[in-house]
Protein backbone atom coordinates (compact mmCIF):
# COMPACT_ATOMS: atom_id res chain seq x y z
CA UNK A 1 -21.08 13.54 17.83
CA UNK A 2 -22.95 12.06 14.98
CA UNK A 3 -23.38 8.10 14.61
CA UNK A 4 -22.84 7.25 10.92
CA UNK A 5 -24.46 3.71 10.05
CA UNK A 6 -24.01 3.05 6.07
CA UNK A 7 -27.41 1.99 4.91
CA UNK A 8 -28.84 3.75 8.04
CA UNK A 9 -31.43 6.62 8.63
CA UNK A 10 -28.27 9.40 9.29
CA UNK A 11 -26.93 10.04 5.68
CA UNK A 12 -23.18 9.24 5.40
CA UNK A 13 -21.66 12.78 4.91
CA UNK A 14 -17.96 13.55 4.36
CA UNK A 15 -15.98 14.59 7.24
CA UNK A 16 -15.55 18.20 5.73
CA UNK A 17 -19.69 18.14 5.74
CA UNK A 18 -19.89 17.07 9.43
CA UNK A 19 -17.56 19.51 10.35
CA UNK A 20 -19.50 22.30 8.46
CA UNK A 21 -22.90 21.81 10.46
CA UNK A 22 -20.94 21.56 13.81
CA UNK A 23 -19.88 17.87 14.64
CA UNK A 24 -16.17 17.55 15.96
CA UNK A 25 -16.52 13.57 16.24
CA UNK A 26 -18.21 10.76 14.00
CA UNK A 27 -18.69 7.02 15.11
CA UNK A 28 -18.65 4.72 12.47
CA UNK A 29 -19.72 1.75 15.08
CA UNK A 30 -20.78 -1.55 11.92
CA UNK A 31 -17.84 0.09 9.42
CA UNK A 32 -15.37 -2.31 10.26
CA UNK A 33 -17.53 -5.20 10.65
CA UNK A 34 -19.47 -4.98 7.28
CA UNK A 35 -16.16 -4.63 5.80
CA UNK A 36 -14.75 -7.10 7.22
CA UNK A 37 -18.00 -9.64 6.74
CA UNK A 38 -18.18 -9.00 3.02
CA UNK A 39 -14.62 -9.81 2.80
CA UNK A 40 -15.08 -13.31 4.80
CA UNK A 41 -18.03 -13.54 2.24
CA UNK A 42 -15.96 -12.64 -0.89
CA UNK A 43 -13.31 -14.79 0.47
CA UNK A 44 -15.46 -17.99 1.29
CA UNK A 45 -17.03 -17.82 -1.99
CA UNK A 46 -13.52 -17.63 -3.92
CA UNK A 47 -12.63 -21.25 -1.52
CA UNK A 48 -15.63 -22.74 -2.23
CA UNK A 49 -15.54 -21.66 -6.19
CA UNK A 50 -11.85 -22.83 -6.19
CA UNK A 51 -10.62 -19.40 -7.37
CA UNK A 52 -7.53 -17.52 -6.71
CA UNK A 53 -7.07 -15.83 -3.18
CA UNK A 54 -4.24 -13.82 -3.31
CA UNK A 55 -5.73 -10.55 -4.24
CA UNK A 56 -7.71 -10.51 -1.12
CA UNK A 57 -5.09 -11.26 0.85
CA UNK A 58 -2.85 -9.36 3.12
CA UNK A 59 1.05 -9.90 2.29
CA UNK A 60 1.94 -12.66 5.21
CA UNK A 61 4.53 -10.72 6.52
CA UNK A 62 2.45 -7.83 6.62
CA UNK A 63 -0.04 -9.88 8.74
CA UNK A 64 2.76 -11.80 11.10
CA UNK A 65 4.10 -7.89 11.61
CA UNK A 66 -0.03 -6.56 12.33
CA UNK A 67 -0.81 -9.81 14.61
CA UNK A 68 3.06 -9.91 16.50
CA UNK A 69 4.02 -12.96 15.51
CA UNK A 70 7.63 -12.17 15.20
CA UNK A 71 7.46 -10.55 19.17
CA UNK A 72 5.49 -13.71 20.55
CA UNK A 73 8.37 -16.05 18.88
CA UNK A 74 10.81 -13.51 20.47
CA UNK A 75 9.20 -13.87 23.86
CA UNK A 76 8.37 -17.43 23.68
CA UNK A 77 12.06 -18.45 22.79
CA UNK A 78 12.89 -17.60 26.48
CA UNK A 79 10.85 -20.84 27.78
CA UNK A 80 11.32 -24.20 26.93
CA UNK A 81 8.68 -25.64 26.87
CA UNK A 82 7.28 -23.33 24.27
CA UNK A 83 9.55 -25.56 21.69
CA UNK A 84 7.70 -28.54 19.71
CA UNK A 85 9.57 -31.98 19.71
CA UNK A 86 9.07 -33.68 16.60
């Protein structure tokens, strides 16, 4: 198993690389979050500059689809007291 860090001491090879000097499984363990930190970055710096968002944004239904929005309001229609009064 090799443990890929970008900007660490293991060098980021390809998966066809790993594979080639013996290594069945790679752990990418910061990918995700240094992907997801420069786009909060990227993003916050667009609010703050009062620039346009949308290319950095997921579709909304895309995201209510990914997060289950459209299941929880299923489920939640079956109580009550899960409906606002105005």
């Amino acid at each position: 198993m090799a443990n890929i860090v970008e900007g660490g001491e293991t060098p980021d090879l390809s998966h066809a690389e790993l594979g080639e000097i013996g290594y069945a499984i790679a752990a990418c363990p910061l990918t995700l979050m240094a992907a997801a930190m420069q786009a909060m970055t990227l993003t916050l710096e667009a609010l703050a500059g009062d620039k346009p968002r949308d290319p950095m944004l997921m579709d909304f239904v895309e995201l209510r689809r990914r997060i289950a929005f459209d299941d929880y309001y299923k489920a939640s229609a079956a109580y009550k007291s899960s409906f606002r009064s105005s």
